[in-house]
PDB file of N, CA and C in Angstrom:
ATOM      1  N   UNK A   1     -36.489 -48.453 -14.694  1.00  0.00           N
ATOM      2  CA  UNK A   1     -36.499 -48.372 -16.138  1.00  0.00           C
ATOM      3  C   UNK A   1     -37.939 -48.276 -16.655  1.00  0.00           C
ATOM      4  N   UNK A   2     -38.663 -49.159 -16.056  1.00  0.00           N
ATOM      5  CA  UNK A   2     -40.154 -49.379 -16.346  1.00  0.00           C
ATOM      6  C   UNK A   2     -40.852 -47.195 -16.214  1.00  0.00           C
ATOM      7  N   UNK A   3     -40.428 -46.973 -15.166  1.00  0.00           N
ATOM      8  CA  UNK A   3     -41.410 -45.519 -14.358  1.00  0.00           C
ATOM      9  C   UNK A   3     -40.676 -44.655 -16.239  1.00  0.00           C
ATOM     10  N   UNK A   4     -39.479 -44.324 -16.088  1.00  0.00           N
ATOM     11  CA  UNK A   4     -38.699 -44.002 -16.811  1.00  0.00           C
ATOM     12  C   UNK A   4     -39.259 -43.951 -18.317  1.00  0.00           C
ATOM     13  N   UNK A   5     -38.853 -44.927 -18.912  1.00  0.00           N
ATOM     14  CA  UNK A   5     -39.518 -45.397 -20.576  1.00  0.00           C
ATOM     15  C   UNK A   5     -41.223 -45.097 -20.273  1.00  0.00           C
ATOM     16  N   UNK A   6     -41.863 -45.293 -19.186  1.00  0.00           N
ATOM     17  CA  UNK A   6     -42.973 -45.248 -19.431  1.00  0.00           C
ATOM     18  C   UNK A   6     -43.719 -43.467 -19.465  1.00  0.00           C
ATOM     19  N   UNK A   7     -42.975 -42.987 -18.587  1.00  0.00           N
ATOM     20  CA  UNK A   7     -43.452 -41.807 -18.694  1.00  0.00           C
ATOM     21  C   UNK A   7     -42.580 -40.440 -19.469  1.00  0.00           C
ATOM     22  N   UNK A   8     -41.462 -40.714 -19.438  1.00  0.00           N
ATOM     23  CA  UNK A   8     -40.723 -39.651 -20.379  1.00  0.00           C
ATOM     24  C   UNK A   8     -41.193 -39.353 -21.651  1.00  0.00           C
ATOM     25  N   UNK A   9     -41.684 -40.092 -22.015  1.00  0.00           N
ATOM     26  CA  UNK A   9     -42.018 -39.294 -23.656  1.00  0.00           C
ATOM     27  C   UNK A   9     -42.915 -38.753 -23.586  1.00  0.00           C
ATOM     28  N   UNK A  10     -44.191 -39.044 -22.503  1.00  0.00           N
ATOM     29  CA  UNK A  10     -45.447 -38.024 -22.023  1.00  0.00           C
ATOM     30  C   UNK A  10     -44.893 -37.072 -21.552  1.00  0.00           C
ATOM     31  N   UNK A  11     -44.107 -37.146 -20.773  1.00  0.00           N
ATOM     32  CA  UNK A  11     -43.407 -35.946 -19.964  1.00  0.00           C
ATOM     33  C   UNK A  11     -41.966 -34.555 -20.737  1.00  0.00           C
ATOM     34  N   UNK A  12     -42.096 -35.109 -22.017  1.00  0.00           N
ATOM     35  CA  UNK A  12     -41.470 -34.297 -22.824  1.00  0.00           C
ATOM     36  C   UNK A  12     -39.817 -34.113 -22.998  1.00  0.00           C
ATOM     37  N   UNK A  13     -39.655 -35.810 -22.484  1.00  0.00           N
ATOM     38  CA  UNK A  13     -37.750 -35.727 -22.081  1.00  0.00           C
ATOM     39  C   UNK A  13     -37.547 -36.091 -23.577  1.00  0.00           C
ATOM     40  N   UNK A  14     -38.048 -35.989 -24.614  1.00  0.00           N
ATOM     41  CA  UNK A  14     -37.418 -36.368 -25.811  1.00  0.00           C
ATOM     42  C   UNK A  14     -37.593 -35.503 -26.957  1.00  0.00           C
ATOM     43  N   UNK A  15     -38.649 -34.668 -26.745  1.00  0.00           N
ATOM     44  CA  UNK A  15     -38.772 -33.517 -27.511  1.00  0.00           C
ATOM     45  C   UNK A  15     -37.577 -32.765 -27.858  1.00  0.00           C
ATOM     46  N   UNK A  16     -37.833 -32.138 -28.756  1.00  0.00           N
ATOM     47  CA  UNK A  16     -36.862 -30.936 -29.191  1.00  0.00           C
ATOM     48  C   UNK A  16     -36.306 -29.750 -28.485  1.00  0.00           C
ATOM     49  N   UNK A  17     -37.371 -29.351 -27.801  1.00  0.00           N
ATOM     50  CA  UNK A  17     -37.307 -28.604 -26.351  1.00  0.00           C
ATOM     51  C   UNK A  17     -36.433 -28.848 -25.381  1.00  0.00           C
ATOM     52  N   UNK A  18     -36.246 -30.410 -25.431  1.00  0.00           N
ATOM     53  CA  UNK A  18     -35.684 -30.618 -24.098  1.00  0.00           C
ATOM     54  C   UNK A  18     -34.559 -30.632 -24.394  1.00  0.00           C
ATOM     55  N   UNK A  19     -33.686 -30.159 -25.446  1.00  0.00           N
ATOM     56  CA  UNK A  19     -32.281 -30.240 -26.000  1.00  0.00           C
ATOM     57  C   UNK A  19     -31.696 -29.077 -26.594  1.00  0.00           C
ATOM     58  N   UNK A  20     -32.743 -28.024 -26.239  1.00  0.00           N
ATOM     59  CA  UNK A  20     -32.682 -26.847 -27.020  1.00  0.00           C
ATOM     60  C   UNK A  20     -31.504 -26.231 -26.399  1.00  0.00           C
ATOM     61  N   UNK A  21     -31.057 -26.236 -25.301  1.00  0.00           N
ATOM     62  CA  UNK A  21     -29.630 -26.126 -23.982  1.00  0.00           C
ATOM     63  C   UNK A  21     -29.701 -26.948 -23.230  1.00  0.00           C
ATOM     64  N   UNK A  22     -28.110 -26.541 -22.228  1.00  0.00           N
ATOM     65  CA  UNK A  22     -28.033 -27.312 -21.322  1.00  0.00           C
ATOM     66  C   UNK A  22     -28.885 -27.001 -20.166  1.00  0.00           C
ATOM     67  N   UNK A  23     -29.060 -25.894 -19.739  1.00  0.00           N
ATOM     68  CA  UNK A  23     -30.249 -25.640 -18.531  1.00  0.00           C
ATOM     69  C   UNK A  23     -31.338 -26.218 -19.009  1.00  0.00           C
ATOM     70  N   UNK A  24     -32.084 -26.646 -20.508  1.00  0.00           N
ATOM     71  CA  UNK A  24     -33.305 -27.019 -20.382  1.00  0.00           C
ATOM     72  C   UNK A  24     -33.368 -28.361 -20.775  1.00  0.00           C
ATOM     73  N   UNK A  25     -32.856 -29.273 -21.012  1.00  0.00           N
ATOM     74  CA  UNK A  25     -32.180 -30.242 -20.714  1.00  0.00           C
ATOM     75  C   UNK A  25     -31.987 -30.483 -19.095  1.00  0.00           C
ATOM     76  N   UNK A  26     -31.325 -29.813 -18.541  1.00  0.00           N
ATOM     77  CA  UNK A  26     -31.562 -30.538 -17.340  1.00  0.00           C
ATOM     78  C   UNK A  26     -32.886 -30.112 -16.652  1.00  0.00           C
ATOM     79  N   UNK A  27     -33.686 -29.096 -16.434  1.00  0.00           N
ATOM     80  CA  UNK A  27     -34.983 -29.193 -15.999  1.00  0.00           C
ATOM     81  C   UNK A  27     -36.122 -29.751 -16.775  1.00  0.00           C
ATOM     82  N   UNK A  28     -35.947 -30.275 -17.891  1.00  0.00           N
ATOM     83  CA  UNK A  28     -36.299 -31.129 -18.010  1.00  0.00           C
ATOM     84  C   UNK A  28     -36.278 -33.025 -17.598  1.00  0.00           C
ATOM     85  N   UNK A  29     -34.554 -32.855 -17.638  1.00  0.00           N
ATOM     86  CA  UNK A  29     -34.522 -34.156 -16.926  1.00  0.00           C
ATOM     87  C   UNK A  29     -34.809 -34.556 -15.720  1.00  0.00           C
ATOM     88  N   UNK A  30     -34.932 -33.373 -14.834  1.00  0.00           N
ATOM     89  CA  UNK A  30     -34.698 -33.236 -13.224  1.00  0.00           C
ATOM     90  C   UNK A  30     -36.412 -33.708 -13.054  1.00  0.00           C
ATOM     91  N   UNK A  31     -37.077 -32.984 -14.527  1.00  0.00           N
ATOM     92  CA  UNK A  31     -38.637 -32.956 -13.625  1.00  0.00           C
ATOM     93  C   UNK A  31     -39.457 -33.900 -14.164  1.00  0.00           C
ATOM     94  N   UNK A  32     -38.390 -34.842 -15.280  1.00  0.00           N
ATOM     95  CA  UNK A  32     -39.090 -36.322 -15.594  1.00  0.00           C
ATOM     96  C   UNK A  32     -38.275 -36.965 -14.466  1.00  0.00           C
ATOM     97  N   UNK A  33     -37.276 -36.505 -13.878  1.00  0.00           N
ATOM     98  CA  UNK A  33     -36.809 -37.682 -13.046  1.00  0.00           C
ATOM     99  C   UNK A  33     -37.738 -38.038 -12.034  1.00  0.00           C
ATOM    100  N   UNK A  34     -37.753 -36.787 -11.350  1.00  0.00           N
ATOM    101  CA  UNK A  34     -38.521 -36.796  -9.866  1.00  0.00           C
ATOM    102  C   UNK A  34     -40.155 -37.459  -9.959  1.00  0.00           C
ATOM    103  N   UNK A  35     -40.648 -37.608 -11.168  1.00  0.00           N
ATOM    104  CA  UNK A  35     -41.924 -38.373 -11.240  1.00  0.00           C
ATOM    105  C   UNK A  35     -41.364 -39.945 -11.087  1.00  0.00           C
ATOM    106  N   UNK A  36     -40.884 -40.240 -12.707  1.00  0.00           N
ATOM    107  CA  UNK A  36     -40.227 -41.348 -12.900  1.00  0.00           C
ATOM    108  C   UNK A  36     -39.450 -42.456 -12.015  1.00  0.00           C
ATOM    109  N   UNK A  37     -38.438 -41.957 -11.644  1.00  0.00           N
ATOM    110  CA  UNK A  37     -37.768 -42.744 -10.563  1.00  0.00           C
ATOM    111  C   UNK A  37     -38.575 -42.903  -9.334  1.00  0.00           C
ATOM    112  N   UNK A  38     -39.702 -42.241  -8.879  1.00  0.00           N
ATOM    113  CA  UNK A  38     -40.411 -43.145  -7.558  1.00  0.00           C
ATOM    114  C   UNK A  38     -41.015 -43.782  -7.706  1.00  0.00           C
ATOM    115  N   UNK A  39     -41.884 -43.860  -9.306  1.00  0.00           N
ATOM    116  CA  UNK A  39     -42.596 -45.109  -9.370  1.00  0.00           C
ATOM    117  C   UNK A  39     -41.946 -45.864  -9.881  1.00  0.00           C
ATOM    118  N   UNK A  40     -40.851 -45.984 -10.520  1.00  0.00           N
ATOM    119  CA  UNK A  40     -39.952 -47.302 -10.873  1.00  0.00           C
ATOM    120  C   UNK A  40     -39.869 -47.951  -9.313  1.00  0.00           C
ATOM    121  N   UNK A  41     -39.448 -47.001  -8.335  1.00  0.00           N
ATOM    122  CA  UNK A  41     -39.329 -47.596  -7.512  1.00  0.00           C
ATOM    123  C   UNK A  41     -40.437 -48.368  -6.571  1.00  0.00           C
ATOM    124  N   UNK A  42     -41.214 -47.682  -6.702  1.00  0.00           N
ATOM    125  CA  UNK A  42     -42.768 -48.230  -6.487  1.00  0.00           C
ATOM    126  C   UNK A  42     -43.652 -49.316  -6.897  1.00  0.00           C
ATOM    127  N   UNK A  43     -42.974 -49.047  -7.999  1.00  0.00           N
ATOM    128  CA  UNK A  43     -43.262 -50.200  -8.912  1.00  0.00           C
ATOM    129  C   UNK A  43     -42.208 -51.976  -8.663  1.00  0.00           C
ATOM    130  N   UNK A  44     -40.838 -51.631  -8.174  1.00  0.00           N
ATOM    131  CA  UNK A  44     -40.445 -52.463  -7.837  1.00  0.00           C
ATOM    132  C   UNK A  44     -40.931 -53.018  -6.331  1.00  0.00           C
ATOM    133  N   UNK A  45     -41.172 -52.213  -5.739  1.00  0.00           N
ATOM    134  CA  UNK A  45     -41.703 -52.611  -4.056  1.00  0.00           C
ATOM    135  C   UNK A  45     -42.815 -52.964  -3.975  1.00  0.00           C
ATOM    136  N   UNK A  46     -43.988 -52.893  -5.157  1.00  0.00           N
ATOM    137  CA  UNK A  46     -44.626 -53.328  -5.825  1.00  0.00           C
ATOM    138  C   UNK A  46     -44.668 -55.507  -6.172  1.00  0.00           C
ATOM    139  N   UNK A  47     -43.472 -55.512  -7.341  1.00  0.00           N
ATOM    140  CA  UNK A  47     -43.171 -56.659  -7.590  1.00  0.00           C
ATOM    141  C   UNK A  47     -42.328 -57.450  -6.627  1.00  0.00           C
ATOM    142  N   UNK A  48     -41.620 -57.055  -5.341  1.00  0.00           N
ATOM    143  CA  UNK A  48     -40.938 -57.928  -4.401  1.00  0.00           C
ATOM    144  C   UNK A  48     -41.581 -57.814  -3.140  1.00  0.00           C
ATOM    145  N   UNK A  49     -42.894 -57.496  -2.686  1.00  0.00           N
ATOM    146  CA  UNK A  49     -43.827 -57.195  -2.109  1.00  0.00           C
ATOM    147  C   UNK A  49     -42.802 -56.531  -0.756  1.00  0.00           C
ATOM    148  N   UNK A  50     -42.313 -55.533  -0.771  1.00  0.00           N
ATOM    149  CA  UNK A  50     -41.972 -54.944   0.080  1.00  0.00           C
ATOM    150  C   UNK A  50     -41.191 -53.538  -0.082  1.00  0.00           C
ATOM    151  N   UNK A  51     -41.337 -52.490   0.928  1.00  0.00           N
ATOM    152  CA  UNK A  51     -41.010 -51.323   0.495  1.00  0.00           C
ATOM    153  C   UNK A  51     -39.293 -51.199   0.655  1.00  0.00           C
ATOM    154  N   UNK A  52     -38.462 -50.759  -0.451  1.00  0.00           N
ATOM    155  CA  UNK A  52     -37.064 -50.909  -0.571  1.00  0.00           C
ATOM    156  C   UNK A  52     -36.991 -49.611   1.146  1.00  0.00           C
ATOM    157  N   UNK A  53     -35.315 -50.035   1.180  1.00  0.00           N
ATOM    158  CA  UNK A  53     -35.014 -49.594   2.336  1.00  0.00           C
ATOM    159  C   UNK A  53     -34.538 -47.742   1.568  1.00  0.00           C
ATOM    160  N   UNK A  54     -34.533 -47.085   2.810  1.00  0.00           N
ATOM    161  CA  UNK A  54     -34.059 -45.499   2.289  1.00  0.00           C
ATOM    162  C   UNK A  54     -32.881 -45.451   1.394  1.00  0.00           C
ATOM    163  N   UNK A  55     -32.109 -46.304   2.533  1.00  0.00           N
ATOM    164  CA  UNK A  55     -30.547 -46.054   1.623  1.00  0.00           C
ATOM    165  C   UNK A  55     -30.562 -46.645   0.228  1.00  0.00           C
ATOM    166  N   UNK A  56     -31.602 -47.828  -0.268  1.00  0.00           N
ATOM    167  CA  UNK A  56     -31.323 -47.869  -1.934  1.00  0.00           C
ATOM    168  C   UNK A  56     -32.033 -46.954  -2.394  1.00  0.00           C
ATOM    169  N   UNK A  57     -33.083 -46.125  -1.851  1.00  0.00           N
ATOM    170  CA  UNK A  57     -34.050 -45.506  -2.732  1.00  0.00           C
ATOM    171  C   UNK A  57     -32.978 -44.229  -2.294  1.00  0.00           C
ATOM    172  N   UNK A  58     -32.307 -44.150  -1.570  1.00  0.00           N
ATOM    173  CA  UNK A  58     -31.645 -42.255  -1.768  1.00  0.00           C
ATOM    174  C   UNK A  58     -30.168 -42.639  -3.075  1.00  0.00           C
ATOM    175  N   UNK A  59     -29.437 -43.900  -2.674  1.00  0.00           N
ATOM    176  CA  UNK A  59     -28.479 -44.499  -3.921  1.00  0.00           C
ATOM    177  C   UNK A  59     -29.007 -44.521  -5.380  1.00  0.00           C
ATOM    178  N   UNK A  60     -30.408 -44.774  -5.282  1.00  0.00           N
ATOM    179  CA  UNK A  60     -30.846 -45.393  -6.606  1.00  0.00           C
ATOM    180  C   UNK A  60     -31.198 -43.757  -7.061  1.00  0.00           C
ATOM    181  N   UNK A  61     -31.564 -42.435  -6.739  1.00  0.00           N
ATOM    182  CA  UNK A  61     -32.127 -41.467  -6.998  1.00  0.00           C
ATOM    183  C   UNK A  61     -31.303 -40.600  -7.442  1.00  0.00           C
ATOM    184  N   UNK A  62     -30.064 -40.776  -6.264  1.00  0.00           N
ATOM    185  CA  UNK A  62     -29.171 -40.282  -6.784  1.00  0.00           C
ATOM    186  C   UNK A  62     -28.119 -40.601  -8.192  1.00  0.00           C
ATOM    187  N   UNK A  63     -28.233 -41.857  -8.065  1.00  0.00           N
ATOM    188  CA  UNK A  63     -27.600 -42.546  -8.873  1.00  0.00           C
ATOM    189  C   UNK A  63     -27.904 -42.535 -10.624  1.00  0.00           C
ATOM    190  N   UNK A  64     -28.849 -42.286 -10.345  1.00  0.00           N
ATOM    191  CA  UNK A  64     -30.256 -42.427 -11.704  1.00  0.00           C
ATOM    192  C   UNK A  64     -30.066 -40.870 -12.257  1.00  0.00           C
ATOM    193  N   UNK A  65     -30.503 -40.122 -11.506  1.00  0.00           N
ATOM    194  CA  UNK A  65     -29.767 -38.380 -12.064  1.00  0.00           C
ATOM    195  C   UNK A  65     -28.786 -37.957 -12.553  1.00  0.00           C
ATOM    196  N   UNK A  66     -28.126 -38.872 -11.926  1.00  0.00           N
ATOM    197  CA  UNK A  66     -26.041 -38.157 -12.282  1.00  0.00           C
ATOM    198  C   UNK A  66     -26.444 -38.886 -14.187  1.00  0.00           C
ATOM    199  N   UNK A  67     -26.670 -40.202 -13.858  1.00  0.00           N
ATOM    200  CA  UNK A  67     -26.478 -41.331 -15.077  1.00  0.00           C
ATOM    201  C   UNK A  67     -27.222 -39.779 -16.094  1.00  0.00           C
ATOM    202  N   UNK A  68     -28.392 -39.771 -16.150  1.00  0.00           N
ATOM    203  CA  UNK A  68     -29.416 -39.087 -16.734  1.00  0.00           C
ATOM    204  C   UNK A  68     -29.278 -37.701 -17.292  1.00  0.00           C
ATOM    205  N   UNK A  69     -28.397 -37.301 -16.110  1.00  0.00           N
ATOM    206  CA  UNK A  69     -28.260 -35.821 -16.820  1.00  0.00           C
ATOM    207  C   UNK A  69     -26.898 -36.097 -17.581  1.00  0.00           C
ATOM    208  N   UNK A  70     -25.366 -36.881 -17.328  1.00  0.00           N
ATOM    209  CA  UNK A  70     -24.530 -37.460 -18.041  1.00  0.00           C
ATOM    210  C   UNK A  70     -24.672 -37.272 -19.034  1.00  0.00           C
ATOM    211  N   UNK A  71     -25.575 -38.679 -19.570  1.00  0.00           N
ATOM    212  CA  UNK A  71     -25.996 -39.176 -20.717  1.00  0.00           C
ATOM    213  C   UNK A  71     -26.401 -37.897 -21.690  1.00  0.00           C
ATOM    214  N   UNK A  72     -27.484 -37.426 -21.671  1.00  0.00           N
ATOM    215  CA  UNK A  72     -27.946 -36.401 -21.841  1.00  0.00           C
ATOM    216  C   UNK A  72     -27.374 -35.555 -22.683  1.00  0.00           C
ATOM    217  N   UNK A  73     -26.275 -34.579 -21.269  1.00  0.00           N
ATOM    218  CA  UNK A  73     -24.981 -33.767 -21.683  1.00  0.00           C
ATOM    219  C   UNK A  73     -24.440 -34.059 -22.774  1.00  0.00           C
ATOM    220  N   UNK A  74     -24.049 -35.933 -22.887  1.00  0.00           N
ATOM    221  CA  UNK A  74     -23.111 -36.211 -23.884  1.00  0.00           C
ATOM    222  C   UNK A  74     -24.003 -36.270 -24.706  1.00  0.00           C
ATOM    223  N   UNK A  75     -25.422 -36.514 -25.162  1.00  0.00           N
ATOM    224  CA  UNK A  75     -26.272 -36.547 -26.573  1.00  0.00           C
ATOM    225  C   UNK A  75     -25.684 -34.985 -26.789  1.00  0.00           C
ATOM    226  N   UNK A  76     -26.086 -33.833 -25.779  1.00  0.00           N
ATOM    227  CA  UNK A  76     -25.883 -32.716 -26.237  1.00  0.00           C
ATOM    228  C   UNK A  76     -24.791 -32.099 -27.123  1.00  0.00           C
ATOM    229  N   UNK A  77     -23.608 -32.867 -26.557  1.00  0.00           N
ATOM    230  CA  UNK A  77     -22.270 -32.096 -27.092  1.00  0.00           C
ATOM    231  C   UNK A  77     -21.902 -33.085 -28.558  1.00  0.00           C
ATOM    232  N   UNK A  78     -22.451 -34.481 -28.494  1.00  0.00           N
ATOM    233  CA  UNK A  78     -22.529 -35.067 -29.902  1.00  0.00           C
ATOM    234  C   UNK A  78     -23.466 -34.616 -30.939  1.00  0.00           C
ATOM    235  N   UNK A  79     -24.579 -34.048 -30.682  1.00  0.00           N
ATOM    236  CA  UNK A  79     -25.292 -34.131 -31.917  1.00  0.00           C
ATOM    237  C   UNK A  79     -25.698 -32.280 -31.923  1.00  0.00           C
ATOM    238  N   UNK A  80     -24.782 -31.308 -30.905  1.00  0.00           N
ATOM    239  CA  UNK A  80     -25.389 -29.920 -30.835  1.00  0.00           C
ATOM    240  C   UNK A  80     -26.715 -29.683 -30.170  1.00  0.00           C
ATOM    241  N   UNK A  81     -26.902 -28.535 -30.075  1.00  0.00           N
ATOM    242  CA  UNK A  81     -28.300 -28.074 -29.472  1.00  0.00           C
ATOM    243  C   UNK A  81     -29.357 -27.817 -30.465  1.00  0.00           C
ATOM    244  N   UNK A  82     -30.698 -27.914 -30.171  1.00  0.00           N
ATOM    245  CA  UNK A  82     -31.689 -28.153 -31.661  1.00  0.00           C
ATOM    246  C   UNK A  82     -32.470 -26.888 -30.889  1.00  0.00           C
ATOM    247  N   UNK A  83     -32.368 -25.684 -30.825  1.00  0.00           N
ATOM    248  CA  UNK A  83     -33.531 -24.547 -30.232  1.00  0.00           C
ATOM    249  C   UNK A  83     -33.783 -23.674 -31.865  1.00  0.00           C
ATOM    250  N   UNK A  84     -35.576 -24.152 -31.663  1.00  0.00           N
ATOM    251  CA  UNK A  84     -35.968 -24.002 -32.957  1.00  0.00           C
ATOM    252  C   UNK A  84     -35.913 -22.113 -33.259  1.00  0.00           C
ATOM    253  N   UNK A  85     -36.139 -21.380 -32.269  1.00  0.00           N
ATOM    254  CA  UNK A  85     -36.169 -19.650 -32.496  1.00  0.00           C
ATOM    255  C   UNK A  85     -34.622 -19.858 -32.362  1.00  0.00           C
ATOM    256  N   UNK A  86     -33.386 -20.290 -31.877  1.00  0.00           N
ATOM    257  CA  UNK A  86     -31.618 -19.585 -31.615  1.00  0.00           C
ATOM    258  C   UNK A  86     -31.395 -20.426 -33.098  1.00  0.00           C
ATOM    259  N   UNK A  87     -30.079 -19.851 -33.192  1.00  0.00           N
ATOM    260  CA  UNK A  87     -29.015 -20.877 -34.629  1.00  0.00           C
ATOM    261  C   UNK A  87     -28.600 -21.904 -33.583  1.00  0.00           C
ATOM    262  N   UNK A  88     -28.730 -22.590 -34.200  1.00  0.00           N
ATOM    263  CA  UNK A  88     -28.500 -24.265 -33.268  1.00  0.00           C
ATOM    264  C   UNK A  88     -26.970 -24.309 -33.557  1.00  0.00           C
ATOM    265  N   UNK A  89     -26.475 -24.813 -31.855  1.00  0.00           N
ATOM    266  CA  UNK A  89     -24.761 -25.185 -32.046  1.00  0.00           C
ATOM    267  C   UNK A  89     -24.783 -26.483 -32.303  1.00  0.00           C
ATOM    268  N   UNK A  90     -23.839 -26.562 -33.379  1.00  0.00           N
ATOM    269  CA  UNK A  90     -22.984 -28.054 -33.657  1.00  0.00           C
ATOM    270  C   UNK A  90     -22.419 -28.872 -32.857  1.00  0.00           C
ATOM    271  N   UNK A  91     -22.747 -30.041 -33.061  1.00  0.00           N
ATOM    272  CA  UNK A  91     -22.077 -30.876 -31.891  1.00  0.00           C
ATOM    273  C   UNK A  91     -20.398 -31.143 -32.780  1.00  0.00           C
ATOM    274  N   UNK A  92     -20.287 -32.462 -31.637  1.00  0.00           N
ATOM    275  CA  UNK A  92     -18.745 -32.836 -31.880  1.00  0.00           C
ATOM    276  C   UNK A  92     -18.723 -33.768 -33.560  1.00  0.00           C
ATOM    277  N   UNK A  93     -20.254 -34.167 -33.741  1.00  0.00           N
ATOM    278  CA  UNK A  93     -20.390 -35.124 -35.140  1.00  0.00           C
ATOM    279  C   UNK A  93     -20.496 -34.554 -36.396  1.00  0.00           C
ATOM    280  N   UNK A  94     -21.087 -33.058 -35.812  1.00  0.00           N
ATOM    281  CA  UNK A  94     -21.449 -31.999 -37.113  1.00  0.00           C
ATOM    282  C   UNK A  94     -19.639 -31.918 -38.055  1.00  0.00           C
ATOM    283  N   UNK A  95     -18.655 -31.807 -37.618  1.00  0.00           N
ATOM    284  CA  UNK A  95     -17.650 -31.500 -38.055  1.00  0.00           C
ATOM    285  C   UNK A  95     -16.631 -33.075 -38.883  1.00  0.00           C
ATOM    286  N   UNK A  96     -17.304 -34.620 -38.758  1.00  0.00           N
ATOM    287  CA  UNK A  96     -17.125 -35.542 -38.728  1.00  0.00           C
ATOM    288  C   UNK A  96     -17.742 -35.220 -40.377  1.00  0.00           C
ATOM    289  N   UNK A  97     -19.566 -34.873 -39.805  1.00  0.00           N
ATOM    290  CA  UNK A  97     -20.616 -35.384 -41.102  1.00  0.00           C
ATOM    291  C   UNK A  97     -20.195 -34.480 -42.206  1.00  0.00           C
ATOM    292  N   UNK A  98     -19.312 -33.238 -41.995  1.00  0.00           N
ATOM    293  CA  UNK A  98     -19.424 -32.441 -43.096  1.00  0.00           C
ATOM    294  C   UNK A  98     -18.123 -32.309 -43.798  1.00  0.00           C
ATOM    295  N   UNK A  99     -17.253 -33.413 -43.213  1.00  0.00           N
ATOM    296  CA  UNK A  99     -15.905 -33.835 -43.716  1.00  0.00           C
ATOM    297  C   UNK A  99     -16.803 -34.735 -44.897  1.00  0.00           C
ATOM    298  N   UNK A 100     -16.621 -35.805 -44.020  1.00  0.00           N
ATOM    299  CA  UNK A 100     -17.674 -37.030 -44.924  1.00  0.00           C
ATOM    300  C   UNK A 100     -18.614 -36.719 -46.206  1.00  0.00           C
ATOM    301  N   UNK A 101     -19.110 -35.621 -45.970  1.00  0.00           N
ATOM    302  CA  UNK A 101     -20.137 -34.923 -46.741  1.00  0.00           C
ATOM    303  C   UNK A 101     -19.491 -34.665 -48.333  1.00  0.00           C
ATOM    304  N   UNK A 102     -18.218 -33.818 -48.027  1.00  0.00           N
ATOM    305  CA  UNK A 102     -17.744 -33.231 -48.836  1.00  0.00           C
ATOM    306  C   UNK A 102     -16.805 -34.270 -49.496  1.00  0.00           C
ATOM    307  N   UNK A 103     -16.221 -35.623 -48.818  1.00  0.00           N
ATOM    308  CA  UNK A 103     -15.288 -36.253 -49.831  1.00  0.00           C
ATOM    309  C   UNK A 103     -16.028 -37.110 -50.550  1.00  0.00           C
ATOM    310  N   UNK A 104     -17.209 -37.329 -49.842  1.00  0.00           N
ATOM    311  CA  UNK A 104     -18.488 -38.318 -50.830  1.00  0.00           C
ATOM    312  C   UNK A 104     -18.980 -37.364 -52.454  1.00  0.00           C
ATOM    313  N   UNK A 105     -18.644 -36.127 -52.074  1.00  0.00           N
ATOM    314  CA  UNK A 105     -19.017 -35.210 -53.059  1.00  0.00           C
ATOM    315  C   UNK A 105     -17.956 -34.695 -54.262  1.00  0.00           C
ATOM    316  N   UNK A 106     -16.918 -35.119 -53.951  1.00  0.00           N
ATOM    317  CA  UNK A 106     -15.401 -35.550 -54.532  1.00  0.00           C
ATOM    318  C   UNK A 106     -15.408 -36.909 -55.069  1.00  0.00           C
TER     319      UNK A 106
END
């Protein structure tokens, strides 16, 4: 969590860019992951003075990606795609906010 929070927002996983699709969205996530997750892990072998064994660091890598790109996906399909040159697609909330929109306006 520490490698993660610490370097993604340098690394551009929160920008506008990185949500502009789903392919860039995930190379983006793929190429904050692959920094991120070894020094989390590094960072933990670090604080328990010893280097974790393969099998948590190949579980934890794998594990951490699926979560990551998931998550992600689902920001994507809730809130639409934001690509500042395409017409941005609507997510699943756009059709919620513009119900809402209109009976507040009633």
């Amino acid at each position: 969590m520490l490698g993660w929070f610490g370097l993604a927002p340098f690394l551009g996983a929160y920008t506008q860019l990185a949500t502009e699709s789903y392919g860039a969205m995930a190379r983006n996530v793929t190429a904050t992951w692959a920094v991120a997750v070894p020094l989390g892990l590094s960072i933990r072998g670090l604080y328990l003075g010893h280097v974790p064994e393969s099998s948590f660091a190949a579980i934890t890598l794998g594990v951490t990606l699926a979560f990551l790109l998931l998550s992600r996906s689902g920001y994507i399909l809730l809130n639409g795609t934001s690509s500042p040159t395409e017409s941005q697609r609507g997510g699943l909330l756009d059709g919620f906010k513009m119900i809402t929109t209109l009976l507040q306006r009633w």
